[in-house]
Protein backbone atom coordinates (compact mmCIF):
# COMPACT_ATOMS: atom_id res chain seq x y z
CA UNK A 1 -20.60 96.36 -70.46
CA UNK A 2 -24.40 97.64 -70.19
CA UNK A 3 -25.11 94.66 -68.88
CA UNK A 4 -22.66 94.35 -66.10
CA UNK A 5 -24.04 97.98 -64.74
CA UNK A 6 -27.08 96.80 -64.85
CA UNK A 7 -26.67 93.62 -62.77
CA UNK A 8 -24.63 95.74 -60.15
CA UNK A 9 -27.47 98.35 -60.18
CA UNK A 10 -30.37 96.06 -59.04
CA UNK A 11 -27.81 94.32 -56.97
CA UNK A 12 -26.83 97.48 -55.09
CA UNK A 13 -30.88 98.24 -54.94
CA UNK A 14 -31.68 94.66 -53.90
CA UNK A 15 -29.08 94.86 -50.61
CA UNK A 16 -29.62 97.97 -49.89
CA UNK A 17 -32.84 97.19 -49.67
CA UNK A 18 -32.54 94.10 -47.82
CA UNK A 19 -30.48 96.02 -45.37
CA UNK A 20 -32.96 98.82 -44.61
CA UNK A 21 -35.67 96.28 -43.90
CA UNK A 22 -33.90 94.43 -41.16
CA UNK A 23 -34.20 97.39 -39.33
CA UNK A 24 -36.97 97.32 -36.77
CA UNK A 25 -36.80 99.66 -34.92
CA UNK A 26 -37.52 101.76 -37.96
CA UNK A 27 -41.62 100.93 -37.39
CA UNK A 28 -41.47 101.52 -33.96
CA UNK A 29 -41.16 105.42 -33.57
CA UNK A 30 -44.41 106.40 -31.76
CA UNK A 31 -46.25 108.99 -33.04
CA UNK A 32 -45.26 112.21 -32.26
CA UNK A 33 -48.01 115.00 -30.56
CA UNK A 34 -50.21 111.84 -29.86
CA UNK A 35 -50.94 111.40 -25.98
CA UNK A 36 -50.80 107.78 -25.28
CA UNK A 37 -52.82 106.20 -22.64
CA UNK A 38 -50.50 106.31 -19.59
CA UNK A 39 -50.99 109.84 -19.84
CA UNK A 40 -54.84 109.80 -19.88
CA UNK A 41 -55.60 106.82 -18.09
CA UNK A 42 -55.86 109.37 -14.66
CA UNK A 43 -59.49 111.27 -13.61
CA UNK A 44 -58.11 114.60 -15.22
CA UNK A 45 -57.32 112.82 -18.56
CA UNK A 46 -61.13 110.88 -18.64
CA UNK A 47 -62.86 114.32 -17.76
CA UNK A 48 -60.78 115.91 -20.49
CA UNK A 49 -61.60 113.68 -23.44
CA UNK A 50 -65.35 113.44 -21.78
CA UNK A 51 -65.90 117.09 -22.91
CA UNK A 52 -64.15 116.33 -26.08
CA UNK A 53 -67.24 113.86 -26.45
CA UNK A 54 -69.32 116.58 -25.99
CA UNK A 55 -67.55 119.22 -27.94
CA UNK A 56 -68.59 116.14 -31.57
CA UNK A 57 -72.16 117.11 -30.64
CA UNK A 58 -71.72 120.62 -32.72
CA UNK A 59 -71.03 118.11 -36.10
CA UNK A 60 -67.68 119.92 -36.72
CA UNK A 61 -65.25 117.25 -36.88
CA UNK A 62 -61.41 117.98 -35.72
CA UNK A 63 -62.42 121.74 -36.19
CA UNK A 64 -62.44 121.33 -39.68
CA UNK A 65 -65.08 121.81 -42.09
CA UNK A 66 -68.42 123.63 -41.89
CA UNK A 67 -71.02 122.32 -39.72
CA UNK A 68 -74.00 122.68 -42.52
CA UNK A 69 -73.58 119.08 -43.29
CA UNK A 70 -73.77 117.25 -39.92
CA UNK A 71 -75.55 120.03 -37.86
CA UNK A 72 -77.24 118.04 -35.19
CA UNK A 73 -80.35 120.04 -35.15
CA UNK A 74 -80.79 117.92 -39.38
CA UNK A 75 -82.31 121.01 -40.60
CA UNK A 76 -81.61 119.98 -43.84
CA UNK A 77 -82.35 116.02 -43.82
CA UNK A 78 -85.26 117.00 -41.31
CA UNK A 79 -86.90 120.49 -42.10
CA UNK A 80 -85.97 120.55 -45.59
CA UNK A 81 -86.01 117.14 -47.00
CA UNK A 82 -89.32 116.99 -44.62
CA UNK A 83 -90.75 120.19 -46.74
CA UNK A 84 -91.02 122.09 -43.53
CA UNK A 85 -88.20 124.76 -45.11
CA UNK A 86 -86.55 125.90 -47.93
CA UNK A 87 -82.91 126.82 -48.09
CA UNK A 88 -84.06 130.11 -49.55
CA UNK A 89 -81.44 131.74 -51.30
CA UNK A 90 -79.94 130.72 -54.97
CA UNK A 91 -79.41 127.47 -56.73
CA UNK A 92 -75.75 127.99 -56.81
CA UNK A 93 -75.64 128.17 -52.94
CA UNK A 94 -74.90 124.79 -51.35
CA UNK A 95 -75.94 122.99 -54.58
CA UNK A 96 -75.79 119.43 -52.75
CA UNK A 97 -78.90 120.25 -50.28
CA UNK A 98 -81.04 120.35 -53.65
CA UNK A 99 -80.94 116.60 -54.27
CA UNK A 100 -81.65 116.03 -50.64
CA UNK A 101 -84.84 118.91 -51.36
CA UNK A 102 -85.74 116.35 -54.12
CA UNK A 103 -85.06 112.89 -53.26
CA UNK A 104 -82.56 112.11 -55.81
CA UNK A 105 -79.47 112.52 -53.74
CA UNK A 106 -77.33 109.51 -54.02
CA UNK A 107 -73.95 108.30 -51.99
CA UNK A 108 -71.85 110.54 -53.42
CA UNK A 109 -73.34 113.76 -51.98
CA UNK A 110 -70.64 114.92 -49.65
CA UNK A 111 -73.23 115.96 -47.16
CA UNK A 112 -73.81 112.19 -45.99
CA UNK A 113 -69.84 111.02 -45.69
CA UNK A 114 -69.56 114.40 -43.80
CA UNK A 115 -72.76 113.29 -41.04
CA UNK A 116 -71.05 109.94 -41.05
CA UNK A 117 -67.83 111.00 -40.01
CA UNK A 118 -69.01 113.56 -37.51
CA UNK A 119 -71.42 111.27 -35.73
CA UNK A 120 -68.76 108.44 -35.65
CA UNK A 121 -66.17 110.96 -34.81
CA UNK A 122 -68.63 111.34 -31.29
CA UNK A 123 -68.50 107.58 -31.14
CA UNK A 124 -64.69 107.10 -31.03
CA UNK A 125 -65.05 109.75 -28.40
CA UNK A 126 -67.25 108.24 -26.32
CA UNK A 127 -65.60 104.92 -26.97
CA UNK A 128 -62.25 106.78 -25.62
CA UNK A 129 -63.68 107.91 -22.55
CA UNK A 130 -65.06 104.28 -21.34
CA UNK A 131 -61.87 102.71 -22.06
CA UNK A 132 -59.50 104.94 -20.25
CA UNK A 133 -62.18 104.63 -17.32
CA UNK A 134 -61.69 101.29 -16.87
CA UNK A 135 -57.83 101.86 -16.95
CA UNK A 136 -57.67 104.85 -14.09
CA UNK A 137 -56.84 103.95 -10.64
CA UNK A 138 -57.71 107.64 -8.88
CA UNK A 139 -61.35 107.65 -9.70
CA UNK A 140 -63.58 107.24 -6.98
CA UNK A 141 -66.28 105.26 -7.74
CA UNK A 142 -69.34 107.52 -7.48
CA UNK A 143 -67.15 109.05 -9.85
CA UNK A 144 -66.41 105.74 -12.44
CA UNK A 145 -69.89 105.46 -11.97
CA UNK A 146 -71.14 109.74 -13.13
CA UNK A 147 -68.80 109.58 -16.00
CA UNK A 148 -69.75 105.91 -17.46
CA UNK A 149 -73.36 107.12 -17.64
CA UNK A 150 -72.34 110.73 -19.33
CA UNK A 151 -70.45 108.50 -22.14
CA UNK A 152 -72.79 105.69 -22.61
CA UNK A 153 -75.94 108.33 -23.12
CA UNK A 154 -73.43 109.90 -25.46
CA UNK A 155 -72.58 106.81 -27.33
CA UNK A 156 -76.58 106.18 -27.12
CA UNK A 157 -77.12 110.01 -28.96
CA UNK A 158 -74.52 109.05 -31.25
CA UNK A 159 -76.18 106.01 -32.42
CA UNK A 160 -79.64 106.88 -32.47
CA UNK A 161 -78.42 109.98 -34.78
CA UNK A 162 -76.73 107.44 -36.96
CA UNK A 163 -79.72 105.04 -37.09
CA UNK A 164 -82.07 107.91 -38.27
CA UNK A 165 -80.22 109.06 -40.78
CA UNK A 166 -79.07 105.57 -42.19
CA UNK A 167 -80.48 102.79 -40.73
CA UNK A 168 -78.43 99.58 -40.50
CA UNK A 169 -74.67 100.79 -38.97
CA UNK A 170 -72.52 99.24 -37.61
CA UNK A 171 -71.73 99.06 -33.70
CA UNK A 172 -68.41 99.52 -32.24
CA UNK A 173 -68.01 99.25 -28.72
């Protein structure tokens, strides 16, 4: 008798989840709150997200965080690491600039994933910005032409501030 539940169990399971797969539709709800490019892909929309590729050069990605970690002046990989200045203070406050102090920091400091994502974060931007350009029909093209240079230098910062802090990266254009 056991058994006989059991095979109708995992039967029941096995349609119904053969049923709910068929369904396609079911992946192809857009996400919701996200602007897609039809709604960008216009002069107003490229100037906007523009200034949001300016607005990554503070270091504070999607307004979260603190900027300590991917400040773009590198105070501490610069100035400190360079023995130019000393976090003052005591050894309990921000305990991962220490092994940067000392040379002994390693991957797993939380200061370098957080530079990484912020400078990247300015990349996507910028990355954004040139291909909605090349999508928008009411830019003029003295226009095209301004805002392709603002987001290549941009792109350019973004890269040379990912080179000098770790070398061999990867490009995506």
């Amino acid at each position: 008798m056991k058994k006989i539940k059991y095979i109708f169990v995992i039967g029941g399971a096995i349609f119904f989840t053969v049923f709910i797969s068929c369904k396609k539709e079911f992946l192809q709800i857009p996400a919701q709150g996200a602007l897609g490019n039809e709604v960008l892909a216009n002069k107003i929309g490229v100037e906007k997200l523009l200034i949001g590729a300016y607005a990554d050069l503070d270091g504070v990605v999607n307004g979260t965080g603190s900027a300590w970690e991917s400040a773009p002046d590198n105070w501490i990989y610069g100035s400190i690491a360079g023995g130019e200045a000393h976090k003052g203070s005591f050894g309990g406050d921000q305990p991962a600039i220490d092994p940067i102090e000392k040379f002994t920091a390693d991957g797993s400091n939380g200061f370098f994933n957080d530079k990484w994502l912020a400078v990247y974060d300015g990349v996507t931007a910028t990355n954004a910005v040139l291909s909605l350009l090349a999508q928008a029909k009411d830019i003029s093209d003295a226009d095209r032409a301004n805002i392709k240079g603002q987001a290549r230098f941009l792109r350019g910062h973004y890269y040379f501030e990912l080179k000098k802090m770790f070398n061999m990266v990867p490009w995506i254009n």
